[in-house]
Protein backbone atom coordinates (compact mmCIF):
# COMPACT_ATOMS: atom_id res chain seq x y z
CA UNK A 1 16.23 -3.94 -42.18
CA UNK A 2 18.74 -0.85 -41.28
CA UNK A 3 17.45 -1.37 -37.56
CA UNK A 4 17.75 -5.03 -37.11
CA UNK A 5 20.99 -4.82 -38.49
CA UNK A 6 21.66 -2.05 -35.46
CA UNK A 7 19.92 -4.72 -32.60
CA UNK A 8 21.90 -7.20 -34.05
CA UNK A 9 25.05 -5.12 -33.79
CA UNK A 10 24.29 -3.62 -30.17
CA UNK A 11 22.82 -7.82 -29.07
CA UNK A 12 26.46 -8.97 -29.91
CA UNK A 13 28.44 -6.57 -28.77
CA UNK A 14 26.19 -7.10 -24.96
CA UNK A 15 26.85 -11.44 -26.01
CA UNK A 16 30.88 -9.94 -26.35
CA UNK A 17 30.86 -8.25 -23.06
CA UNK A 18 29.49 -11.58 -21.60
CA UNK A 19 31.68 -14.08 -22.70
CA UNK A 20 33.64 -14.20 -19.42
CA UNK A 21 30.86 -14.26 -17.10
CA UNK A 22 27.16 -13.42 -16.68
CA UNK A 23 27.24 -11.35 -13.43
CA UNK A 24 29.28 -8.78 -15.36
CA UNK A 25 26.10 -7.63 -17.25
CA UNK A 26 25.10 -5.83 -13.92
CA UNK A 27 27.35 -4.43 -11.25
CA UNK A 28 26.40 -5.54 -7.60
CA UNK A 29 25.24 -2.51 -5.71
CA UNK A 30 25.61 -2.66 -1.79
CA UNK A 31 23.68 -0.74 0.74
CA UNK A 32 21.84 -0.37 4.01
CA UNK A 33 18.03 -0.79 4.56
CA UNK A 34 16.10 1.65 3.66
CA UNK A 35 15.20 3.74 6.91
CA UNK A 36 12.11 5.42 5.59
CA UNK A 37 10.12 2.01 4.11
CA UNK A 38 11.49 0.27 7.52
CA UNK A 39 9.71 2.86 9.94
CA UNK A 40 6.38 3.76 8.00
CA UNK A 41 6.10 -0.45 7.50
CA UNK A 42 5.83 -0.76 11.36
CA UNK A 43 2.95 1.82 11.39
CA UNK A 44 0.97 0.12 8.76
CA UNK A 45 1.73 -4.01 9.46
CA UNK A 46 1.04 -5.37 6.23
CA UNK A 47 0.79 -9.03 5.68
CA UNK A 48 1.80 -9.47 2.49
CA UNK A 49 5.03 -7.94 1.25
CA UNK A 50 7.11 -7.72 -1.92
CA UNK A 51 10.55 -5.58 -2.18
CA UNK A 52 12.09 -5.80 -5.92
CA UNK A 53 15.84 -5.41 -5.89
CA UNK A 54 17.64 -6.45 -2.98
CA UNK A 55 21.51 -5.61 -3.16
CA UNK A 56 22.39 -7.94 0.21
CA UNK A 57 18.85 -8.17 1.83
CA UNK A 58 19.51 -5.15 4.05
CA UNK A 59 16.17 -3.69 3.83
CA UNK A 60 14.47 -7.39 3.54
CA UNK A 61 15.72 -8.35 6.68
CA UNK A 62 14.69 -5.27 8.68
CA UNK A 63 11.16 -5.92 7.64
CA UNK A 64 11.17 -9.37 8.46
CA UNK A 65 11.95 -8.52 12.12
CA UNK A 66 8.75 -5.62 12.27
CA UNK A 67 5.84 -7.67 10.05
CA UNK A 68 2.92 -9.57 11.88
CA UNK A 69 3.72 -13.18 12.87
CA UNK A 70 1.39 -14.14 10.09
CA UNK A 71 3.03 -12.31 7.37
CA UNK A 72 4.77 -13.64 3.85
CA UNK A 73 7.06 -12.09 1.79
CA UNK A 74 7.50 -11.79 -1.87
CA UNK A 75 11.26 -11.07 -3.08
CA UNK A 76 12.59 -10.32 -6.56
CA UNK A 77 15.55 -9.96 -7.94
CA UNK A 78 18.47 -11.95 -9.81
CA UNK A 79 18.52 -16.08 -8.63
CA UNK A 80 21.67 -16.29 -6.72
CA UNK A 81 20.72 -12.82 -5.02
CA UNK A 82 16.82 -13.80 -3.95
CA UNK A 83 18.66 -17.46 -2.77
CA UNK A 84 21.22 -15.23 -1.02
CA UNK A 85 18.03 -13.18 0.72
CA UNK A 86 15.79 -16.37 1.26
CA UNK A 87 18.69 -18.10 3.18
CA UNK A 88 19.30 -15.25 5.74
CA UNK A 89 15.55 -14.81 6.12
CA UNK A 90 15.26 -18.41 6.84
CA UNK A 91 18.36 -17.86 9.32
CA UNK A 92 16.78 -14.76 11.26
CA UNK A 93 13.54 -17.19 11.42
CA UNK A 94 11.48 -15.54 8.83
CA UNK A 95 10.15 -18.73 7.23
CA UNK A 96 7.64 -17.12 4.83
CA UNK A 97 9.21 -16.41 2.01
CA UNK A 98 8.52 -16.85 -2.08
CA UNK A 99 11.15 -15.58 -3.71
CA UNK A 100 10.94 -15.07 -7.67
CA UNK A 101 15.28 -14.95 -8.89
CA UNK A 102 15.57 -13.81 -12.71
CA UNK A 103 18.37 -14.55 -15.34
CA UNK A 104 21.15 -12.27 -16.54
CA UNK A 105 19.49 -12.12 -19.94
CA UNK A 106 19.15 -8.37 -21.53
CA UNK A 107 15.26 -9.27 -21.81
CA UNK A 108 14.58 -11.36 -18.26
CA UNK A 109 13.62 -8.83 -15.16
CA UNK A 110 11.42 -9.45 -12.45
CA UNK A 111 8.35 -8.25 -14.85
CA UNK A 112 7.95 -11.91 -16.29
CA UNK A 113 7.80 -13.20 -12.59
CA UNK A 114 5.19 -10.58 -12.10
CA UNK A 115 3.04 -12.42 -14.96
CA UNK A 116 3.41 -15.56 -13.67
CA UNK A 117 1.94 -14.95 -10.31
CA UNK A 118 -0.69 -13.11 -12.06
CA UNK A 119 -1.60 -16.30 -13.84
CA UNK A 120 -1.73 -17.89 -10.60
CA UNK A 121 -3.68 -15.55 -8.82
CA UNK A 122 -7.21 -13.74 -10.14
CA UNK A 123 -6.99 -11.18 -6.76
CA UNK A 124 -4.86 -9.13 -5.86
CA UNK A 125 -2.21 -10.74 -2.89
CA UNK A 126 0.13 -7.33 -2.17
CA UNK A 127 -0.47 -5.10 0.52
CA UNK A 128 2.71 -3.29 0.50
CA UNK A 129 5.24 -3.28 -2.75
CA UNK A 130 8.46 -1.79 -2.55
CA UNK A 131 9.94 -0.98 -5.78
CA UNK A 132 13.98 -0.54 -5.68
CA UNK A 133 14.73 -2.23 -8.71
CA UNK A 134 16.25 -1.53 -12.12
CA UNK A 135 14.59 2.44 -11.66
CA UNK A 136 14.79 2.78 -15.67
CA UNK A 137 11.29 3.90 -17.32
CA UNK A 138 10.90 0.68 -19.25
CA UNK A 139 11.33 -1.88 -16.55
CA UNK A 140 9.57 0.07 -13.48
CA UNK A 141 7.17 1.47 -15.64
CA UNK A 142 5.36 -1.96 -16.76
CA UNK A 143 6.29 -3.42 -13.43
CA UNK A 144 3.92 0.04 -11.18
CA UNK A 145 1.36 -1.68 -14.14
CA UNK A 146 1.64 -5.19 -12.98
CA UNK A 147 1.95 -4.27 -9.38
CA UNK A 148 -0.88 -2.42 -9.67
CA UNK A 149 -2.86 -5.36 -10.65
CA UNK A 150 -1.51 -7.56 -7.27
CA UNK A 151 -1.93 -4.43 -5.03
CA UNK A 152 -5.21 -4.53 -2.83
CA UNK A 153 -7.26 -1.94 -2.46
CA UNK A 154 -5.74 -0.03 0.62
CA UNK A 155 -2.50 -1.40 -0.35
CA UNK A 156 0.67 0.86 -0.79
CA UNK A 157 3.36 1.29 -3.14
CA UNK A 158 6.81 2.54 -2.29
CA UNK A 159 9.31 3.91 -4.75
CA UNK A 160 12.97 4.44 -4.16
CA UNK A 161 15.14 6.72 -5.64
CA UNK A 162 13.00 9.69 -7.13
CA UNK A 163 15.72 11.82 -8.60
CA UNK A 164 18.15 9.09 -9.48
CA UNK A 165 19.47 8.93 -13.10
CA UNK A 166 21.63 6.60 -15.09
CA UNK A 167 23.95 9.78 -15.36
CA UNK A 168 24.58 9.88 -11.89
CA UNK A 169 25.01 6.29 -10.80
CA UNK A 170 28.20 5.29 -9.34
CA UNK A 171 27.66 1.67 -10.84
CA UNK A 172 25.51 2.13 -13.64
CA UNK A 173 26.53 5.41 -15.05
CA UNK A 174 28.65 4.97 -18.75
CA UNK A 175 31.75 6.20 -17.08
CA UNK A 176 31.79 2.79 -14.96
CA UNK A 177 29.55 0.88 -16.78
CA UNK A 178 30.03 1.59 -20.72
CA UNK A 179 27.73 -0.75 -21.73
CA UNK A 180 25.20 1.98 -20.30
CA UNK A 181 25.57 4.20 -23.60
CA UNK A 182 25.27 1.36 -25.94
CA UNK A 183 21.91 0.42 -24.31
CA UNK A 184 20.59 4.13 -23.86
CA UNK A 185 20.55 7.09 -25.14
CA UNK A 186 21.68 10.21 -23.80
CA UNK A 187 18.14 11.69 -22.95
CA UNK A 188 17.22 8.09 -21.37
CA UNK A 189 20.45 8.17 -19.44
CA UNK A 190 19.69 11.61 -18.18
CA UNK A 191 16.09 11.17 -17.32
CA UNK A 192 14.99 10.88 -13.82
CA UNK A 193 12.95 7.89 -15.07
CA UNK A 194 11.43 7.22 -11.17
CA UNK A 195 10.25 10.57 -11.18
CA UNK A 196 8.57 9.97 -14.64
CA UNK A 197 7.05 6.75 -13.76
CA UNK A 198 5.75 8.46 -10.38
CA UNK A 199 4.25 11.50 -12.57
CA UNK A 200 3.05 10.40 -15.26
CA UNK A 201 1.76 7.07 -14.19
CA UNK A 202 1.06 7.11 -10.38
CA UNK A 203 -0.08 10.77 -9.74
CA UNK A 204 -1.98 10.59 -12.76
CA UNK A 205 -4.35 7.48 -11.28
CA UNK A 206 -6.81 8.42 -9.36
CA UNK A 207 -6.96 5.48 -7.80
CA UNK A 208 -3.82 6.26 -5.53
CA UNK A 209 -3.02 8.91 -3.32
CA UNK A 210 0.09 10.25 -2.17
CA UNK A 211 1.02 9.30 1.86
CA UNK A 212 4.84 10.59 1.49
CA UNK A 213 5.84 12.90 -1.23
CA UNK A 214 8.02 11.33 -4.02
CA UNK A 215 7.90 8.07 -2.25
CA UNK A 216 4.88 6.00 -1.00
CA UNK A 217 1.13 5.71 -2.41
CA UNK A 218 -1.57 4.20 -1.14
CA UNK A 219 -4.10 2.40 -3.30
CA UNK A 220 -7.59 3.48 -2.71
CA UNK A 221 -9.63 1.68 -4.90
């Protein structure tokens, strides 16, 4: 009883911070593509790709302009963001394009999009996921799990972010974002949680092997 009294407490005091407006729950971060993802993508072509977490579609975009004719592309991330994304791929002329947009709810992440298009597809679909997301331990860690299960054999998966902590974000960290410390505690919010995910889940399958260090793997069976 003591610790649904405490999610109770710590579920109305995230409702509290809310009251004004959703899109406070999660600060916008901004950035460029990713330069690393864009160049090894033009060496390997895949035709189906999926990026989780978009900030403005830098690294989306970028893609779009290097994938086969043929290709699709799979985006995740919050609804007006992914409708944001799938408007200026449609502009550039990258037509292609599911995109999968999640709620602000503390529960909702990309993860239950994941499940639905495993209900729609028995196979795997992905050949290249990149994974620049939430980068805490218990979203990214179940969503390498589902991935893994829409990744084809030969398939890669790219992580962003290796030694990036809650501590250390300039959006996310408690100093800018209190709401950080009510959700985590100090060891999560210290924890490098894409370099846990990477050792103790990835490096530790033996179905993937390691193409860039601390970055991309490649599926293998």
């Amino acid at each position: 009883m003591k610790h649904i009294k405490t999610l109770f407490f710590l579920t109305t005091l995230l409702f509290a911070s809310l009251a004004t407006s959703e899109e406070k729950t999660y600060p916008n971060v901004i950035c460029g593509h990713n330069w690393m993802t864009v160049n090894f993508i033009k060496k390997v072509q895949p035709k189906v790709y999926a990026e989780f977490g978009l900030s403005i579609g830098s690294t989306a975009l970028e893609v779009s302009k290097i994938l086969p004719e043929d290709a699709e592309m799979y985006i995740f991330d919050f609804h007006e963001k992914v409708q944001d994304v799938k408007q200026k791929l449609y502009n550039a002329g990258f037509n292609k394009v599911h995109a999968f947009g999640n709620s602000y709810k503390l529960r909702d992440s990309y993860n239950w999009s994941l499940m639905t298009i495993l209900e729609q597809h028995t196979k795997p679909i992905f050949d290249y996921a990149f994974l620049d997301g939430m980068h805490t331990w218990e979203t990214d860690g179940f969503a390498f799990l589902l991935i893994d299960k829409l990744l084809k054999p030969g398939g890669y998966i790219d992580f962003d972010d290796y030694n990036w902590t809650l501590a250390g974000s300039e959006t996310l960290g408690p100093r800018h974002f209190p709401l950080t410390a009510k959700l985590y505690t100090n060891e999560q919010i210290r924890t490098r949680s894409i370099k846990k995910i990477i050792d103790l889940l990835v490096r530790r399958n033996k179905n993937y092997k390691e193409i860039v260090k601390n970055k991309i793997f490649q599926k293998i069976n």
